[in-house]
Protein backbone atom coordinates (compact mmCIF):
# COMPACT_ATOMS: atom_id res chain seq x y z
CA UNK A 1 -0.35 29.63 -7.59
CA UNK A 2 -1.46 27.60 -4.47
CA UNK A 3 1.12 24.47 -3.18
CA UNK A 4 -0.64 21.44 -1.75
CA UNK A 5 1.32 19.30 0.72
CA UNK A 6 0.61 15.95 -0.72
CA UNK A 7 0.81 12.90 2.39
CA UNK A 8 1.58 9.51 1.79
CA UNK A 9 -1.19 9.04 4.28
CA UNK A 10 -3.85 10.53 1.75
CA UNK A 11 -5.05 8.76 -1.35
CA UNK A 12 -4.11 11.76 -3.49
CA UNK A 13 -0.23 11.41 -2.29
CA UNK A 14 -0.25 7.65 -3.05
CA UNK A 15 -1.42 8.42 -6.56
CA UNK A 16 1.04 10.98 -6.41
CA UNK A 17 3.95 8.87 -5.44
CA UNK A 18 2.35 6.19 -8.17
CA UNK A 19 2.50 8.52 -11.06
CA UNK A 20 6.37 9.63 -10.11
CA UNK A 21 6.82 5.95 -10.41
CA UNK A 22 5.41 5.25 -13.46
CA UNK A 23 7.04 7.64 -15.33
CA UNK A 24 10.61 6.49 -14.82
CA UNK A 25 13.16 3.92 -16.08
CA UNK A 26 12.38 0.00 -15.24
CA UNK A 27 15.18 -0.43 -12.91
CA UNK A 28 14.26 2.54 -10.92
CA UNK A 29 10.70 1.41 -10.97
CA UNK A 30 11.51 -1.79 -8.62
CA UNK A 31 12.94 0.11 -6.34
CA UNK A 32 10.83 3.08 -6.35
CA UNK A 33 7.94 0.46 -5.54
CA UNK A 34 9.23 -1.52 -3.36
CA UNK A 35 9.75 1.57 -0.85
CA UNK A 36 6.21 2.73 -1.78
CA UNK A 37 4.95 -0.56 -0.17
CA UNK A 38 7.08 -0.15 2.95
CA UNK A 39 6.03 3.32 3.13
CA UNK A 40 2.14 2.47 2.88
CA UNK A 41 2.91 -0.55 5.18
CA UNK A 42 4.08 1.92 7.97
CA UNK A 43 1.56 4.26 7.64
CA UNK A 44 -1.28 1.28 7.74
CA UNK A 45 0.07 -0.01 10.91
CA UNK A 46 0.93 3.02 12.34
CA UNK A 47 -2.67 4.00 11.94
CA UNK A 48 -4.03 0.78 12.95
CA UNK A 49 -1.49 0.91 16.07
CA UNK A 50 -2.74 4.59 16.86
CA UNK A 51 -6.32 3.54 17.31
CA UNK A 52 -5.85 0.68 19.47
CA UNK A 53 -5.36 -2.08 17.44
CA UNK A 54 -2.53 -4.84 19.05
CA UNK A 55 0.06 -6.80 17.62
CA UNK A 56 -2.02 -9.42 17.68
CA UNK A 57 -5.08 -7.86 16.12
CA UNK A 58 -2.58 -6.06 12.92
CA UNK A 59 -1.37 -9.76 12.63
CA UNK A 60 -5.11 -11.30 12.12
CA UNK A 61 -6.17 -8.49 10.16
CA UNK A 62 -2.92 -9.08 7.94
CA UNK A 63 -3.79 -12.68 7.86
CA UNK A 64 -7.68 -11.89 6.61
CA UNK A 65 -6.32 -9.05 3.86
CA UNK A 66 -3.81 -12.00 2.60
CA UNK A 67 -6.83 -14.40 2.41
CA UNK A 68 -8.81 -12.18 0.83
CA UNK A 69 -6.32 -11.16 -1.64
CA UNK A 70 -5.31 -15.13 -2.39
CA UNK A 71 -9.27 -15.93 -2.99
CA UNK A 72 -9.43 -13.34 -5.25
CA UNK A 73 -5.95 -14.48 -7.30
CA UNK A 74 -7.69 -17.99 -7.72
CA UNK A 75 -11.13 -16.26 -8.97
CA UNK A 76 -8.73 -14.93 -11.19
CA UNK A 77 -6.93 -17.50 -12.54
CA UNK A 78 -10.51 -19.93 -12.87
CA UNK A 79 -12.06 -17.43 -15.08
CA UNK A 80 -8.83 -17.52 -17.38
């Protein structure tokens, strides 16, 4: 049998790291995701960082992700 070394920089270790979450208790859950965000955090800026990006740059780009994520809340919530 082949291992795979699963990254949380990859899409299939995310998923990976998402299904060990979802199949555990509630209370372990919370936790579980909120280090899953830090972890996917770190790796986005440390990426971002790592091909020349500034503080200053990771802070707009933050700024337009949040945007787009609020616009798409309140499409949300209008169509309810």
């Amino acid at each position: 049998m082949a291992h795979v070394l699963l990254t949380l920089d990859s899409p299939i270790g995310l998923t990976a790291l998402f299904e060990v979450v979802m199949n555990t208790l509630p209370a372990q859950q919370t936790n579980l995701l909120r280090n899953r965000n830090r972890v996917v955090a770190q790796s986005f800026y440390r990426q971002l960082r790592s091909e020349g990006f500034t503080p200053e740059q990771v802070i707009e780009l933050s700024t337009t992700l949040l945007a787009l994520v609020t616009e798409d809340m309140q499409e949300g919530a209008q169509a309810k």
